[in-house]
C-alpha atoms as a PDB file:
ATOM      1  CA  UNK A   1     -12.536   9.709  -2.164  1.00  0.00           C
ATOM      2  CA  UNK A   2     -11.101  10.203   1.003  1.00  0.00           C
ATOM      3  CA  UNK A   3      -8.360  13.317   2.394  1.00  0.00           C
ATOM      4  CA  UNK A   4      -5.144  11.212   1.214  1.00  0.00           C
ATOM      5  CA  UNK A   5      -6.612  10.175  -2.127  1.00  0.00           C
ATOM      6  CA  UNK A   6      -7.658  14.209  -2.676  1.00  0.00           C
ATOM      7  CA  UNK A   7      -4.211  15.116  -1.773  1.00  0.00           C
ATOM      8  CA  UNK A   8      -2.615  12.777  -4.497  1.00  0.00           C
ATOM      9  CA  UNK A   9      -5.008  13.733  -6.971  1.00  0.00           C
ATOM     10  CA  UNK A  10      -4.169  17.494  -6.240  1.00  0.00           C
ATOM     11  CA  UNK A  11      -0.558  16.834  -6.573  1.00  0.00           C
ATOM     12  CA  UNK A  12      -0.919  14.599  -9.425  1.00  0.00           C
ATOM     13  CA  UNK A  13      -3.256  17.377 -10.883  1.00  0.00           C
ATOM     14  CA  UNK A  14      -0.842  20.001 -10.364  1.00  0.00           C
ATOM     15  CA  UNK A  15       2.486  18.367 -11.505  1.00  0.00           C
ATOM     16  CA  UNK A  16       0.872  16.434 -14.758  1.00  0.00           C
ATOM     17  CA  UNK A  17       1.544  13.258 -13.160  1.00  0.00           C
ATOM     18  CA  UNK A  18      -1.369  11.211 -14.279  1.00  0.00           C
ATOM     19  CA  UNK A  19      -0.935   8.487 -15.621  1.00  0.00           C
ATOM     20  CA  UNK A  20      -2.830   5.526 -17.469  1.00  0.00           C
ATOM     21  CA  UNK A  21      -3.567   2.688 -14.779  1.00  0.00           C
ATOM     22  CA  UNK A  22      -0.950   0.388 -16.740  1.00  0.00           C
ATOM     23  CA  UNK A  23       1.703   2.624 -15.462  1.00  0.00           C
ATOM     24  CA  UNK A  24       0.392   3.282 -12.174  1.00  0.00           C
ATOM     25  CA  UNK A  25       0.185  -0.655 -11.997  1.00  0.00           C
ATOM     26  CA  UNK A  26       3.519  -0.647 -12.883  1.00  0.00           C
ATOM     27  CA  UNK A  27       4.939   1.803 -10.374  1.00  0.00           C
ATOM     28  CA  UNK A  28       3.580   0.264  -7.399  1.00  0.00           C
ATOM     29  CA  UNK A  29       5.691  -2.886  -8.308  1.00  0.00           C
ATOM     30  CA  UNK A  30       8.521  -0.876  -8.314  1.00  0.00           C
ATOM     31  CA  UNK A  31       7.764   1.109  -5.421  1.00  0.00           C
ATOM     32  CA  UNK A  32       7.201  -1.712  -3.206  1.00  0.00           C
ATOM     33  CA  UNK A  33      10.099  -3.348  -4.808  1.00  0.00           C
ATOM     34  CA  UNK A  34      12.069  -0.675  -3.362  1.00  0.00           C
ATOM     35  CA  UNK A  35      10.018  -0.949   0.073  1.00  0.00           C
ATOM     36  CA  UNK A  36      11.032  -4.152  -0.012  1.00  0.00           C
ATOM     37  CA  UNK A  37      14.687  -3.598  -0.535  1.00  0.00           C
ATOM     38  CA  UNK A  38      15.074  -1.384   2.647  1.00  0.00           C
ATOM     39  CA  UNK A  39      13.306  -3.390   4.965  1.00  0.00           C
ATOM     40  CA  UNK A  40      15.751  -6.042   3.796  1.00  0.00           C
ATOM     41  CA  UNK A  41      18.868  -3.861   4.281  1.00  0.00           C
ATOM     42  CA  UNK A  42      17.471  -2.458   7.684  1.00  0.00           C
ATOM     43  CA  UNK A  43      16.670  -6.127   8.994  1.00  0.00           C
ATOM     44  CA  UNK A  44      20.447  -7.435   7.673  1.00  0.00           C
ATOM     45  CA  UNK A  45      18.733  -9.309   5.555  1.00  0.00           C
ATOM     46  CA  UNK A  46      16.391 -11.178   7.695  1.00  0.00           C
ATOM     47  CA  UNK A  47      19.049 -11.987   9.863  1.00  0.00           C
ATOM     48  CA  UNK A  48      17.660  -9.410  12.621  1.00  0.00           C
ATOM     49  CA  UNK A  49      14.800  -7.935  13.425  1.00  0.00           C
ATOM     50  CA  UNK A  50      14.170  -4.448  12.638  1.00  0.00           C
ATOM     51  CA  UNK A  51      15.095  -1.940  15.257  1.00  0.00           C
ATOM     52  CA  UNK A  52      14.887   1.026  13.770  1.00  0.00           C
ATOM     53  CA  UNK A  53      13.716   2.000  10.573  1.00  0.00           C
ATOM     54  CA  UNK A  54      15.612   3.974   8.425  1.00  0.00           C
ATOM     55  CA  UNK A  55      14.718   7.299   6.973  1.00  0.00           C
ATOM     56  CA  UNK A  56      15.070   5.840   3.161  1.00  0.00           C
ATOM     57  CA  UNK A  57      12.725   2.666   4.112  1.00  0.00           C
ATOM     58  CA  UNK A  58       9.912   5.062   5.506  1.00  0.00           C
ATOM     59  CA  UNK A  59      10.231   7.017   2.063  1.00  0.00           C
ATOM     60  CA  UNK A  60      10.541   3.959   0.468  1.00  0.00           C
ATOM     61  CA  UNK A  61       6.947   3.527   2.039  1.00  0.00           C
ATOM     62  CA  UNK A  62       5.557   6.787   1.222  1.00  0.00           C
ATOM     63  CA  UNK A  63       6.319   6.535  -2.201  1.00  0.00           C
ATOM     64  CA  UNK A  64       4.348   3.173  -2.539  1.00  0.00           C
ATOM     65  CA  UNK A  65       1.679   4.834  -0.690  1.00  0.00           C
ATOM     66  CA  UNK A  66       1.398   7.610  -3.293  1.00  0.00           C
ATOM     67  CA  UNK A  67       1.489   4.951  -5.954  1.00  0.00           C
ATOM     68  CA  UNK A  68      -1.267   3.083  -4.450  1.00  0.00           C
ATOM     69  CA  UNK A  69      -3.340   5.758  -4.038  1.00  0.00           C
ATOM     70  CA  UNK A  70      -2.909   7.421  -7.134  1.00  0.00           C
ATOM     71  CA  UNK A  71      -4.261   3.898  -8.739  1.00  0.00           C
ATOM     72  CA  UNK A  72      -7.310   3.706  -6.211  1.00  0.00           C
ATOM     73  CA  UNK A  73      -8.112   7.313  -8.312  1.00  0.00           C
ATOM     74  CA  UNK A  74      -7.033   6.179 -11.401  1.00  0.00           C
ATOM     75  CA  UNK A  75      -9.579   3.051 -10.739  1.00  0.00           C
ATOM     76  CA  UNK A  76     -12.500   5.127  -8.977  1.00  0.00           C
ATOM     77  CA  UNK A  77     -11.914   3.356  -5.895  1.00  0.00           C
ATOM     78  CA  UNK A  78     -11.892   4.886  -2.384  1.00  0.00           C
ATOM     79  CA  UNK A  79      -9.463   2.957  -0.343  1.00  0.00           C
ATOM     80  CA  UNK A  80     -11.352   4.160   3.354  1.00  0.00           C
ATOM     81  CA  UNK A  81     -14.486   1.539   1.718  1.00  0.00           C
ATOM     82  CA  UNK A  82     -12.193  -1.122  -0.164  1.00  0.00           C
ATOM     83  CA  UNK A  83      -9.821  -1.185   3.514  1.00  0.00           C
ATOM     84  CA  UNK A  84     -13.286  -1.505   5.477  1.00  0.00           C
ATOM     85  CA  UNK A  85     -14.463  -4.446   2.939  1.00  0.00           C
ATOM     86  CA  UNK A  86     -11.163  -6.461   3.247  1.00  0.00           C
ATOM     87  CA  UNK A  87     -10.955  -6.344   7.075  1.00  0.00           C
ATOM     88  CA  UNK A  88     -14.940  -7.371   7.367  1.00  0.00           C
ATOM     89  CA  UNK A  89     -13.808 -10.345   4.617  1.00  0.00           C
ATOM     90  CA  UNK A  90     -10.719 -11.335   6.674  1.00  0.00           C
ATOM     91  CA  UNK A  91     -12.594 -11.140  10.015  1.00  0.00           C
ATOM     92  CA  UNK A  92     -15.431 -13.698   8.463  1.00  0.00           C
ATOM     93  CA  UNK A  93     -12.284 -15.846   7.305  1.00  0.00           C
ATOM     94  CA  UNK A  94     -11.047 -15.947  11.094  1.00  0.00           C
ATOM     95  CA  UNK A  95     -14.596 -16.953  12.056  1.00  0.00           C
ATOM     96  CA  UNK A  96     -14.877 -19.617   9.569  1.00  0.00           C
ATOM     97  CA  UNK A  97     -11.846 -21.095  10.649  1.00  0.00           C
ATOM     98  CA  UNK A  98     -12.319 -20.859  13.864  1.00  0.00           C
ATOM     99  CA  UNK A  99     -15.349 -22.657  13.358  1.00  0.00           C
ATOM    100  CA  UNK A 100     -13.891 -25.348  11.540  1.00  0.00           C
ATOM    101  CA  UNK A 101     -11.378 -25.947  14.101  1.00  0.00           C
ATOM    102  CA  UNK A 102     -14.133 -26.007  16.985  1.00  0.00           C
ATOM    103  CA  UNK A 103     -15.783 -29.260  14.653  1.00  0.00           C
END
């Protein structure tokens, strides 16, 4: 478990906020949902690109954070190893196409 999943687990610890991975599953949808939302609103609805980001969008992204993380504990998993995992996957993706493309 790394420093950011300790702190959530401490908070969650401290507040009674843990909850059964259902839930947790369940509040990252909405979290991001709301993520989503804002980026939408700051980027005029895809109309411009973003050129600043607003105070409620980068809470909007801390709260998914939290969410996430408090699911990686729920589950047991340390996001620092799954994160290293998925980029070594994605990089032997890139290969493989690149590969492919060479052929």
């Amino acid at each position: 478990m790394n420093e950011l999943q300790r702190m959530a687990a401490e908070y969650c610890e401290k507040t009674g906020r843990n909850l059964p991975l259902p839930y947790r599953a369940l509040d990252l949808c909405a979290e991001t949902g709301e993520l989503a939302q804002e980026i939408l609103r700051d980027t005029g609805y895809g109309k411009q690109g973003i050129t600043k980001v607003s105070n409620k969008t980068v809470a909007e992204f801390g709260d998914s954070l939290f969410s996430l993380l408090c699911m990686a504990n729920e589950m047991g998993v340390d996001v620092e190893e799954v994160l290293r995992a998925t980029l070594t996957r994605y990089q032997k993706r890139l290969l493989r196409r690149a590969q492919t493309a060479d052929l």
